[in-house]
PDB file of N, CA and C in Angstrom:
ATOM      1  N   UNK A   1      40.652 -16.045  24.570  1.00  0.00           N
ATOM      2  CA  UNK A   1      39.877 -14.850  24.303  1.00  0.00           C
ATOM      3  C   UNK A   1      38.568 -15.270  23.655  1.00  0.00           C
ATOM      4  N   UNK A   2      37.540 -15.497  24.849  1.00  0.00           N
ATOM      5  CA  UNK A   2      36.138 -15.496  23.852  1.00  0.00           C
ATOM      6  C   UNK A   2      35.703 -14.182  23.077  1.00  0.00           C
ATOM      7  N   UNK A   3      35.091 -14.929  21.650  1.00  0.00           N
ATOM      8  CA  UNK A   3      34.332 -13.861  20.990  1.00  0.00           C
ATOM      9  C   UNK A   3      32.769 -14.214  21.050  1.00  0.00           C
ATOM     10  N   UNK A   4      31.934 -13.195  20.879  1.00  0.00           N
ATOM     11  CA  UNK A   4      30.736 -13.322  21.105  1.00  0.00           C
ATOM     12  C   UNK A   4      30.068 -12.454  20.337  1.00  0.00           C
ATOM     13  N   UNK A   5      29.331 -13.243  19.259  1.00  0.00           N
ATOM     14  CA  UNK A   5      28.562 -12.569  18.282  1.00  0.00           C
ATOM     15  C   UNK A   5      27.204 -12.296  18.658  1.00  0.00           C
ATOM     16  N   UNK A   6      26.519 -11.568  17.976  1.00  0.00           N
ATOM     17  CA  UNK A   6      25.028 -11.456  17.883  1.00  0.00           C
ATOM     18  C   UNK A   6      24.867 -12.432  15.943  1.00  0.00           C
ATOM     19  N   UNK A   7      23.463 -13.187  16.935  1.00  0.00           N
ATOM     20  CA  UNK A   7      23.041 -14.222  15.723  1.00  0.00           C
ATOM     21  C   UNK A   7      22.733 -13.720  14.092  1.00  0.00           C
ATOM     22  N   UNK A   8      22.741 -12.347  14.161  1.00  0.00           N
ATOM     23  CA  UNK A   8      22.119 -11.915  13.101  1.00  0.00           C
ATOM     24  C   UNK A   8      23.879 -11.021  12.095  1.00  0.00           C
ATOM     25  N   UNK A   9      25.024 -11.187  12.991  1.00  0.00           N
ATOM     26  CA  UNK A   9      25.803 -10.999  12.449  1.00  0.00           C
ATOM     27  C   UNK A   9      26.994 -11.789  11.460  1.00  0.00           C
ATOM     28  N   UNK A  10      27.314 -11.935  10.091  1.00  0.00           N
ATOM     29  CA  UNK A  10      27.594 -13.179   9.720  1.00  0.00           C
ATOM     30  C   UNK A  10      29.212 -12.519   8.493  1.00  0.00           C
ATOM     31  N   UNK A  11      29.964 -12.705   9.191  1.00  0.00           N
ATOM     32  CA  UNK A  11      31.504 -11.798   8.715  1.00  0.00           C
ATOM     33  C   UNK A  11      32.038 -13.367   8.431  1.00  0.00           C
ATOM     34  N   UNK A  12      32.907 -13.467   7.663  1.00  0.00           N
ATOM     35  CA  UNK A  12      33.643 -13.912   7.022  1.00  0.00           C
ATOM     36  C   UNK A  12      34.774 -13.832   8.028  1.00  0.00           C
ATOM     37  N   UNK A  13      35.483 -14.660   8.060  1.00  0.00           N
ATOM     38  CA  UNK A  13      36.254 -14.822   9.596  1.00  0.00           C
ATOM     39  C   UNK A  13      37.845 -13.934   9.343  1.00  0.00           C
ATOM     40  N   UNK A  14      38.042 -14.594   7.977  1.00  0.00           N
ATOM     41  CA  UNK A  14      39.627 -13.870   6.975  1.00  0.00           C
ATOM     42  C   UNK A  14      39.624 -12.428   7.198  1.00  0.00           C
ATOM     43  N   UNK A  15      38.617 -11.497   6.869  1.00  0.00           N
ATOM     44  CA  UNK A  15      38.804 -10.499   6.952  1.00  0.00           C
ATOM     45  C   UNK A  15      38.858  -9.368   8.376  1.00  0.00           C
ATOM     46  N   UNK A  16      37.837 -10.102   9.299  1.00  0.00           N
ATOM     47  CA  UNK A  16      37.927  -9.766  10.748  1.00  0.00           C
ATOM     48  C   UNK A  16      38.991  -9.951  11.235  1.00  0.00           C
ATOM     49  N   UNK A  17      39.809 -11.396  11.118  1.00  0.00           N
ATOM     50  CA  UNK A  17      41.235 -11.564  11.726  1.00  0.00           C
ATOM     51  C   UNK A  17      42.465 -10.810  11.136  1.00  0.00           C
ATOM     52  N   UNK A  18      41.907 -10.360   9.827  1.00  0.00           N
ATOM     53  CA  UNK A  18      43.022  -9.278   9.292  1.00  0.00           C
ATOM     54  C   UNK A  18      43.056  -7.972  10.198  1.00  0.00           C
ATOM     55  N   UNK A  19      41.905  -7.588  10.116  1.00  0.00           N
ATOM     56  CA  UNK A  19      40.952  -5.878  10.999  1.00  0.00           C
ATOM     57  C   UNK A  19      42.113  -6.285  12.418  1.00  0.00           C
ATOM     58  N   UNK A  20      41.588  -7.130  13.192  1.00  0.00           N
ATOM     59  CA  UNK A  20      41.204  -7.324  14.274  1.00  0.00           C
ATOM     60  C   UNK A  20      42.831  -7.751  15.157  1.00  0.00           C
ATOM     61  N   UNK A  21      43.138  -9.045  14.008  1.00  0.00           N
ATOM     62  CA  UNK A  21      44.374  -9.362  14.717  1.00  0.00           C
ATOM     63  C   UNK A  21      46.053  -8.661  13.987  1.00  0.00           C
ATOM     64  N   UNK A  22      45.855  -8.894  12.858  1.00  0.00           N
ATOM     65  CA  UNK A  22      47.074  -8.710  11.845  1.00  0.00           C
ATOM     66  C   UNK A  22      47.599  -7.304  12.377  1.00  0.00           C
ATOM     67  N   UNK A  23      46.846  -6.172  11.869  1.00  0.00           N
ATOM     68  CA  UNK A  23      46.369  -4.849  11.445  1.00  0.00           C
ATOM     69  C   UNK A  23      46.859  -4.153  12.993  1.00  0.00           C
ATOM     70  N   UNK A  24      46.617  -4.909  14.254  1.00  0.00           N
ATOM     71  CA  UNK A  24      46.610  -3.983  15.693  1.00  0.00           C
ATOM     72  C   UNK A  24      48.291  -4.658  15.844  1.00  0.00           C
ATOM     73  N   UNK A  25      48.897  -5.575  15.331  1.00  0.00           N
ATOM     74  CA  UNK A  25      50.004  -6.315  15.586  1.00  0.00           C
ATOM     75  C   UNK A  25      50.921  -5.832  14.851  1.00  0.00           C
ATOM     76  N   UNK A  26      50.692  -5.211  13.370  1.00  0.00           N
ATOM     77  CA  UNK A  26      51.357  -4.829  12.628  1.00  0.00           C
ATOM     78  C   UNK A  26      52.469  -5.916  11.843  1.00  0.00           C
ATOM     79  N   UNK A  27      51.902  -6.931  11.852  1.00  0.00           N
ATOM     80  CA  UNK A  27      51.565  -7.801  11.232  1.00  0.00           C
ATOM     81  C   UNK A  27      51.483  -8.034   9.353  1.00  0.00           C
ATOM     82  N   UNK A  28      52.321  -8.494   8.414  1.00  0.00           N
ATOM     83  CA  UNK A  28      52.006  -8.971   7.363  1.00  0.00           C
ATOM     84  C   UNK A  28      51.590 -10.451   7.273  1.00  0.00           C
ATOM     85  N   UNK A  29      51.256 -10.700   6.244  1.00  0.00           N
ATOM     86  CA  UNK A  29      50.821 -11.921   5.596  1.00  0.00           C
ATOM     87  C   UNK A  29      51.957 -12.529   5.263  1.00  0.00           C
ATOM     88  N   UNK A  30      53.191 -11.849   4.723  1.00  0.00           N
ATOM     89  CA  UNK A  30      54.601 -12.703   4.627  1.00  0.00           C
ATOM     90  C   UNK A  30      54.756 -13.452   5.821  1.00  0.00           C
ATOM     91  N   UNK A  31      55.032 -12.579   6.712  1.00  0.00           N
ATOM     92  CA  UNK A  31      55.575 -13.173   7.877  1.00  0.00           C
ATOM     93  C   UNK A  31      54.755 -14.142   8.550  1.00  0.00           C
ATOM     94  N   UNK A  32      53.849 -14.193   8.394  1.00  0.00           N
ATOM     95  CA  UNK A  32      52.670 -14.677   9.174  1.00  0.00           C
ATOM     96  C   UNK A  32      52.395 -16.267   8.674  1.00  0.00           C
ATOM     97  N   UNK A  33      52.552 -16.283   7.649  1.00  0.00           N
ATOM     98  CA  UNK A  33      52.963 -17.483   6.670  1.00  0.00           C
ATOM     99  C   UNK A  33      53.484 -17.809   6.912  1.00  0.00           C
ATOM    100  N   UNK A  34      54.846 -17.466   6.917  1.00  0.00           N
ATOM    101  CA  UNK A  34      56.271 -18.396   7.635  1.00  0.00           C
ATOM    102  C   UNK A  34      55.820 -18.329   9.216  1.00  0.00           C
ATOM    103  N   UNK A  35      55.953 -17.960   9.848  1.00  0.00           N
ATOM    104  CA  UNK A  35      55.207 -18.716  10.915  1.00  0.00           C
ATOM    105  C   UNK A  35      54.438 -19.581  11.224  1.00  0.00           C
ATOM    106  N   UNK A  36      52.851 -19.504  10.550  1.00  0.00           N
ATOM    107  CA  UNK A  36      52.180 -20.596  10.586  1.00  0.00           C
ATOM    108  C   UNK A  36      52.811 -21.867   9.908  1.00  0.00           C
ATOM    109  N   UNK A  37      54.065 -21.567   8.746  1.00  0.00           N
ATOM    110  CA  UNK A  37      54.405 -22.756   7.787  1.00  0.00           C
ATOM    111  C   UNK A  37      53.033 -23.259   6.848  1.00  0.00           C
ATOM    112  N   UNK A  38      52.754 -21.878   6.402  1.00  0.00           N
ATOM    113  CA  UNK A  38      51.694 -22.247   5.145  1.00  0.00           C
ATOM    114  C   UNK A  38      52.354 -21.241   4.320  1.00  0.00           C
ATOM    115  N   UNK A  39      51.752 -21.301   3.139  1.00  0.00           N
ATOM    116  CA  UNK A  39      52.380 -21.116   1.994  1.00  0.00           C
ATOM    117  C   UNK A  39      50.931 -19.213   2.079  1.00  0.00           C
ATOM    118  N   UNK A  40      52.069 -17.758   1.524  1.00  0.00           N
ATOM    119  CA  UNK A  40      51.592 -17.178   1.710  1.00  0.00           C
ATOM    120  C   UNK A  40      49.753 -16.573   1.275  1.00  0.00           C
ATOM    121  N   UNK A  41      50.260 -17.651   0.041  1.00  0.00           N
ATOM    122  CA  UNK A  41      48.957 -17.549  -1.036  1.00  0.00           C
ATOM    123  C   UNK A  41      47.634 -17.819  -0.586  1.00  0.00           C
ATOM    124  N   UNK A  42      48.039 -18.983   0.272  1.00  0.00           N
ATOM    125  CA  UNK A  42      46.894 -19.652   1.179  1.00  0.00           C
ATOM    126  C   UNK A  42      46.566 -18.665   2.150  1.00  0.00           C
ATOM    127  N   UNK A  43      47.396 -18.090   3.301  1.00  0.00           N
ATOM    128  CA  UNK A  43      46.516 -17.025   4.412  1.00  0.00           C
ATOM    129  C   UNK A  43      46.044 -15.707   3.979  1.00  0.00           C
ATOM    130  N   UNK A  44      46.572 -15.443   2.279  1.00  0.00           N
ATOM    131  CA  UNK A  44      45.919 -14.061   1.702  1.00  0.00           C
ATOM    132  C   UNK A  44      44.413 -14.599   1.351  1.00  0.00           C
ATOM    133  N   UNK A  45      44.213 -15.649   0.667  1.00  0.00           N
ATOM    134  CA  UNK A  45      43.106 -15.459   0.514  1.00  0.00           C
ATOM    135  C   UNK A  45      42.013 -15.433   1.647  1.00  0.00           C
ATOM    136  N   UNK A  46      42.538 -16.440   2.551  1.00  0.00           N
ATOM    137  CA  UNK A  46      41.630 -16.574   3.696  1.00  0.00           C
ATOM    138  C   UNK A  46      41.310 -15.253   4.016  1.00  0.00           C
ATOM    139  N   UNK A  47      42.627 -14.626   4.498  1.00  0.00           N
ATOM    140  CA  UNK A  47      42.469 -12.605   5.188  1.00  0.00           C
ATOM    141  C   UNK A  47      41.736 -12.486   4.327  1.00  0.00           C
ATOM    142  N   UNK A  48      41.574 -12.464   3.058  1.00  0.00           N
ATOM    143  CA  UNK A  48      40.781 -11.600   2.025  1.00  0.00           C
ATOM    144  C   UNK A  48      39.262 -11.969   1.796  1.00  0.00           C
ATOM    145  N   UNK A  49      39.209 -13.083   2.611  1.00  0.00           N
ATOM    146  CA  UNK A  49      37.704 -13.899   2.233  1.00  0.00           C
ATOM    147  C   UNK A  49      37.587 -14.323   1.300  1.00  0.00           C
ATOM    148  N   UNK A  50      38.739 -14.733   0.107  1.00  0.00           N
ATOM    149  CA  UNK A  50      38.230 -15.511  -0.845  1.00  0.00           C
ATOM    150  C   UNK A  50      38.356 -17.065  -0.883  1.00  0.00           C
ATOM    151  N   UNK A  51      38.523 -17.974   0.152  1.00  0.00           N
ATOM    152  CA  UNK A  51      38.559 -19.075   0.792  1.00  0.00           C
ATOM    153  C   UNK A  51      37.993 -18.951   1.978  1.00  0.00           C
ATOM    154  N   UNK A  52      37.765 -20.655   2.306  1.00  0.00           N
ATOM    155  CA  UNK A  52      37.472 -20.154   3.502  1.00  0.00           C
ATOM    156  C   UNK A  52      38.332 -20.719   4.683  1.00  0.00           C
ATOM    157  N   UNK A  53      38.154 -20.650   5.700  1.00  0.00           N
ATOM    158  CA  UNK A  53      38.748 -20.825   7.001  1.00  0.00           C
ATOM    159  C   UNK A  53      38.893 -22.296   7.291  1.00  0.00           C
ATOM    160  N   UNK A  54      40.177 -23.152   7.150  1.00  0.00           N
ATOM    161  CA  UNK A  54      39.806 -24.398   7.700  1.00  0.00           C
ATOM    162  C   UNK A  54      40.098 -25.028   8.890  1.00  0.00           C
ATOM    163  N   UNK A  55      40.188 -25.684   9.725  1.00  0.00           N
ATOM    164  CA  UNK A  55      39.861 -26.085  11.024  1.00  0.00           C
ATOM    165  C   UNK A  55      41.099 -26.314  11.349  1.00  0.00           C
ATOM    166  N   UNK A  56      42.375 -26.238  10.006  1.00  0.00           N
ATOM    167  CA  UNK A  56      43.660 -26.388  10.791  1.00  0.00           C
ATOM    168  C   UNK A  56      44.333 -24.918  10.949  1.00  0.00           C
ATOM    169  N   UNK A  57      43.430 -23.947  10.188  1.00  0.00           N
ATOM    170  CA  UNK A  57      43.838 -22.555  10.080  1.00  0.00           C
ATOM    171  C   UNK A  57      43.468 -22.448  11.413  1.00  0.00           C
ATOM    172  N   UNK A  58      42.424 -22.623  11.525  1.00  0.00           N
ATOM    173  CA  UNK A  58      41.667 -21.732  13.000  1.00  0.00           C
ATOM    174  C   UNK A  58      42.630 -22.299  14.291  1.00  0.00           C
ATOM    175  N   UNK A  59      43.075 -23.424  14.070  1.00  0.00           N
ATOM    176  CA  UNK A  59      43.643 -23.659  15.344  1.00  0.00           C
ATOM    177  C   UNK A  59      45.168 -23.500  15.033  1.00  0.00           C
ATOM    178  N   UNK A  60      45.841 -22.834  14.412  1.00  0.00           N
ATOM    179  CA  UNK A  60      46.858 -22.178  13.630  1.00  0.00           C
ATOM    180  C   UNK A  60      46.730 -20.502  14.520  1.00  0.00           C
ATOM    181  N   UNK A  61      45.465 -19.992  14.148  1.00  0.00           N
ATOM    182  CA  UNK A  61      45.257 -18.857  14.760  1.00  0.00           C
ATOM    183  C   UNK A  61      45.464 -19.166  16.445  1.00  0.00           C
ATOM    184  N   UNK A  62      44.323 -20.203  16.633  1.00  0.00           N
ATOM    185  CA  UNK A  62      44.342 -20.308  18.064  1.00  0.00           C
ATOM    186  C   UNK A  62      45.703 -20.697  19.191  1.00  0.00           C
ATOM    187  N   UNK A  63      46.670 -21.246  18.475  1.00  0.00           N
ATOM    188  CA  UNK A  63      48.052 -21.255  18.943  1.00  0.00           C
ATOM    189  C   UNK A  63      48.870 -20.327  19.506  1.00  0.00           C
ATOM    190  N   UNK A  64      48.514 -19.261  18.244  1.00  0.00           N
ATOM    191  CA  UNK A  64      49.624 -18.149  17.919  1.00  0.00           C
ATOM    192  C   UNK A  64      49.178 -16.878  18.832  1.00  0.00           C
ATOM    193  N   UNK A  65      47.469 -16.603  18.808  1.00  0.00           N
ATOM    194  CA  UNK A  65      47.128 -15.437  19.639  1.00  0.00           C
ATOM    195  C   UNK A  65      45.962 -16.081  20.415  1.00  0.00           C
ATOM    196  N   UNK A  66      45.910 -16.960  20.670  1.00  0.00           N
ATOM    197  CA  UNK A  66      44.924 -17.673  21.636  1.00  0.00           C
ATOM    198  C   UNK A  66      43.486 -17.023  21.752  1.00  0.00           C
ATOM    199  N   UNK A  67      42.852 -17.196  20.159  1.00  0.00           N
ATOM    200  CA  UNK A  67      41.635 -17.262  20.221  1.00  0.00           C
ATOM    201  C   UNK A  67      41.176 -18.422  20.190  1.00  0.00           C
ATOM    202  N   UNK A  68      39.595 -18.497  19.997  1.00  0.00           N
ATOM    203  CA  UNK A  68      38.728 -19.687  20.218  1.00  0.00           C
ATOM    204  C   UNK A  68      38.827 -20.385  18.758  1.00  0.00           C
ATOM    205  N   UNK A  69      39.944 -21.739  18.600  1.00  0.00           N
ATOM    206  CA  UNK A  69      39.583 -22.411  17.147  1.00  0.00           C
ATOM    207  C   UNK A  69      37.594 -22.370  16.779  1.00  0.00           C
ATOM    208  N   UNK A  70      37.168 -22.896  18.182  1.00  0.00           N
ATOM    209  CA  UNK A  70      35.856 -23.256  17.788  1.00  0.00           C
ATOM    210  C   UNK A  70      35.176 -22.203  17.209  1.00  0.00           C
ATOM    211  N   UNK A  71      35.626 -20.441  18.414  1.00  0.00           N
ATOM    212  CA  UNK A  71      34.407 -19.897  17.678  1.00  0.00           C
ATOM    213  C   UNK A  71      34.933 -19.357  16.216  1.00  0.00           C
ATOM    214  N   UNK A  72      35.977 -19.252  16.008  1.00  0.00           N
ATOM    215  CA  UNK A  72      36.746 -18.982  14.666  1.00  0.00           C
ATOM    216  C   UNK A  72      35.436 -19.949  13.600  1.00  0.00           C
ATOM    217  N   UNK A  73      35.656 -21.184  13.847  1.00  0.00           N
ATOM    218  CA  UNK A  73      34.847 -22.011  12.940  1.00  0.00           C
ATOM    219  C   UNK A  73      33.356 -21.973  12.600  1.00  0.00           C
ATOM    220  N   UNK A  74      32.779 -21.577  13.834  1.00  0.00           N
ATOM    221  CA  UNK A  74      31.069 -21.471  13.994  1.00  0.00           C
ATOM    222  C   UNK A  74      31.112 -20.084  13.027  1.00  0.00           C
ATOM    223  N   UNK A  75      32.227 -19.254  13.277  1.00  0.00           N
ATOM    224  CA  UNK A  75      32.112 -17.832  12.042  1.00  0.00           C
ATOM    225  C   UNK A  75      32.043 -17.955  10.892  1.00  0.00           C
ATOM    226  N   UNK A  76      32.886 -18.770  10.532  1.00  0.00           N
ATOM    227  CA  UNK A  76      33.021 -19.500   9.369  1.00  0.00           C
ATOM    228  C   UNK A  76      31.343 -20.532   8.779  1.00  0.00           C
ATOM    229  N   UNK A  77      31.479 -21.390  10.006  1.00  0.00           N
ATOM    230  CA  UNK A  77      30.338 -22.081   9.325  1.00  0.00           C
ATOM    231  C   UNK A  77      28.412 -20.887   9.209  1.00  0.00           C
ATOM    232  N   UNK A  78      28.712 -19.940   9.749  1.00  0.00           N
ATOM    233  CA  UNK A  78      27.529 -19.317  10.437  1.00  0.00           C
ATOM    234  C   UNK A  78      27.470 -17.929   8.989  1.00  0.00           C
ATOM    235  N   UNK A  79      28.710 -17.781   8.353  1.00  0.00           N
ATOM    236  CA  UNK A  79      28.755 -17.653   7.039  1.00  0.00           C
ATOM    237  C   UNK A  79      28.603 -18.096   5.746  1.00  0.00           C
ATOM    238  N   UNK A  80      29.271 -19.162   6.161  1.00  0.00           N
ATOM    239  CA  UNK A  80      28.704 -20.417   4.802  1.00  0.00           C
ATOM    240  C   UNK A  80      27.054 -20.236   4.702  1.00  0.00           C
ATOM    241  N   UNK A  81      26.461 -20.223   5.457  1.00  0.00           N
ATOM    242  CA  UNK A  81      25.167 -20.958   5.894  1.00  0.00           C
ATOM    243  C   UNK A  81      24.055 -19.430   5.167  1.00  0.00           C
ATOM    244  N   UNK A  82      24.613 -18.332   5.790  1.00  0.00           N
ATOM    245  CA  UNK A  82      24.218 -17.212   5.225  1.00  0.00           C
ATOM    246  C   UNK A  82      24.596 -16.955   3.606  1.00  0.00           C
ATOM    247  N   UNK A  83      25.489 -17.093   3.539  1.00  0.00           N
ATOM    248  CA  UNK A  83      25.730 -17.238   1.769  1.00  0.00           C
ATOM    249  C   UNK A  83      24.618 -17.936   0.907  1.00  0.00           C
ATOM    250  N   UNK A  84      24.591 -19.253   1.729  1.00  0.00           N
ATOM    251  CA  UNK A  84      23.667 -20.241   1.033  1.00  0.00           C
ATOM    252  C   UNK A  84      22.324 -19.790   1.020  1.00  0.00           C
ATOM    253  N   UNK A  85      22.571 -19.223   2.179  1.00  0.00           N
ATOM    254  CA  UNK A  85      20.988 -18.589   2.401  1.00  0.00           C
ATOM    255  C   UNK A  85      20.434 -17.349   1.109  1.00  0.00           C
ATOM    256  N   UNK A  86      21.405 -16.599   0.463  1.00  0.00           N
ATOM    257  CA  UNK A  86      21.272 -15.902   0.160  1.00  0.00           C
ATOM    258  C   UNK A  86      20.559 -16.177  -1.184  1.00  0.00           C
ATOM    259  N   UNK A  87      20.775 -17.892  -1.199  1.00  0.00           N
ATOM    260  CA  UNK A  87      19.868 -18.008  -2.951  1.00  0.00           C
ATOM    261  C   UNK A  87      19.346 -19.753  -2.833  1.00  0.00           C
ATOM    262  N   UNK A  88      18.687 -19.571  -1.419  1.00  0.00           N
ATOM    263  CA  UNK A  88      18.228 -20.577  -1.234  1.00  0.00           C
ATOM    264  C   UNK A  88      16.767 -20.742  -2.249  1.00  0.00           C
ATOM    265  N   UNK A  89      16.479 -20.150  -2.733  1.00  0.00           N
ATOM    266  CA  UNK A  89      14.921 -20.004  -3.215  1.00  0.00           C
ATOM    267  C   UNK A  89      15.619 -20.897  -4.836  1.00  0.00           C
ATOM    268  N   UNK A  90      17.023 -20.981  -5.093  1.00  0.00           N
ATOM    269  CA  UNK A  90      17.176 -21.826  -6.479  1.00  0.00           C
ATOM    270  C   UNK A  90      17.595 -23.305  -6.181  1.00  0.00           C
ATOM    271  N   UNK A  91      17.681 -23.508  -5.143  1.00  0.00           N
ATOM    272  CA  UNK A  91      17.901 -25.093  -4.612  1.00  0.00           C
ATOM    273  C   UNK A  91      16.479 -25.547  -4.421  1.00  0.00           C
ATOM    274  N   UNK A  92      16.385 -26.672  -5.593  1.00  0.00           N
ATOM    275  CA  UNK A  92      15.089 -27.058  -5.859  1.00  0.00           C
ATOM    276  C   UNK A  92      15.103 -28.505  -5.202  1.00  0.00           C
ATOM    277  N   UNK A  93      14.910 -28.972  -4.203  1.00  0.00           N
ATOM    278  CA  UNK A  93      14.665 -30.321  -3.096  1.00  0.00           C
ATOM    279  C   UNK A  93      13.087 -30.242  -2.879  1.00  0.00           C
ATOM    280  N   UNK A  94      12.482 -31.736  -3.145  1.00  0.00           N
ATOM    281  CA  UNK A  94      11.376 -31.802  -2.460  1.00  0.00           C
ATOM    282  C   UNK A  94      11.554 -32.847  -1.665  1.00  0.00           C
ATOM    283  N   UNK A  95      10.415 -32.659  -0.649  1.00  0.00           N
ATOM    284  CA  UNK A  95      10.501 -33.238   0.785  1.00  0.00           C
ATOM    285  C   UNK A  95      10.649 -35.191   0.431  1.00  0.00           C
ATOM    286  N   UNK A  96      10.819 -35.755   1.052  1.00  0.00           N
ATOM    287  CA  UNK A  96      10.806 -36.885   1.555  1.00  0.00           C
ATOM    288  C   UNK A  96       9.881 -37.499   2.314  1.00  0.00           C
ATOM    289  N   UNK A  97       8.830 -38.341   1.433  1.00  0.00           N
ATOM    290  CA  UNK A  97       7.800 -38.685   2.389  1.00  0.00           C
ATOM    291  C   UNK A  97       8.389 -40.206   3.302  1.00  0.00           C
ATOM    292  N   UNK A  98       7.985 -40.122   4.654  1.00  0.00           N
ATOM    293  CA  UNK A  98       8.723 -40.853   5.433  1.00  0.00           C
ATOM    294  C   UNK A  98       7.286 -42.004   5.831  1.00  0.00           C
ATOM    295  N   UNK A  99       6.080 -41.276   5.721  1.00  0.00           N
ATOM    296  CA  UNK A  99       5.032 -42.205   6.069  1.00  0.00           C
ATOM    297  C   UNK A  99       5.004 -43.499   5.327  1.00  0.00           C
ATOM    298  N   UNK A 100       4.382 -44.272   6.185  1.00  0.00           N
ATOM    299  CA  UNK A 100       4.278 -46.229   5.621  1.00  0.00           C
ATOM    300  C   UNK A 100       3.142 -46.194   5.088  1.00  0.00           C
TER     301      UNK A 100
END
C-alpha cells in the first residue's frame, strides 16, 4: 500500500498509524504488542508521538498490514527535519571555508 504525501505535510508517523491503521481494525496497543513482540510501553509511545518510529518498527508495521517500511520512515525522517526546523534560527554553525 503506497502512501503519498504532499511535501508541505509533516505528521508524526505514531499517531497517523493509530488514526489510520489501529482505530479502522479495532485494534489495541495490548494486543498489538504481543504481536509485534515489543513491549507495550514502547508502541504507546510511538502511537502517541512521543518517540519516534524506528526502522525495525516500520518494518514491524510493514509485515503485519503491508505498508511501505520506507515511506513509514521518510514520515518519520520528513518530521524530524521539520521539528528541527522549527528552531533552526538557535543552532549557531558557521560555514566552513573550503578555499586554499
Amino acid at each position: 500500500m503506497a502512501i503519498k504525501f504532499h511535501h508541505s505535510i509533516r505528521v508524526h508517523p505514531g499517531p497517523w498509524l493509530r488514526q489510520q491503521i489501529l482505530e479502522p481494525h479495532n485494534l489495541n496497543v495490548k494486543s498489538l504488542a504481543q504481536h509485534f513482540n515489543v513491549s507495550r510501553q514502547n508502541l504507546s509511545n510511538v502511537l502517541n508521538g512521543h518517540t519516534a518510529l524506528t526502522a525495525d518498527m516500520a518494518i514491524r508495521f510493514e509485515k503485519a498490514f503491508g505498508l511501505s517500511a520506507d515511506t513509514l520512515m521518510r514520515m518519520q525522517t520528513s518530521y524530524d527535519l521539520a521539528q528541527a526546523r522549527g528552531h533552526e534560527d538557535q543552532i549557531h554553525v558557521a560555514p566552513i571555508s573550503t578555499a586554499a
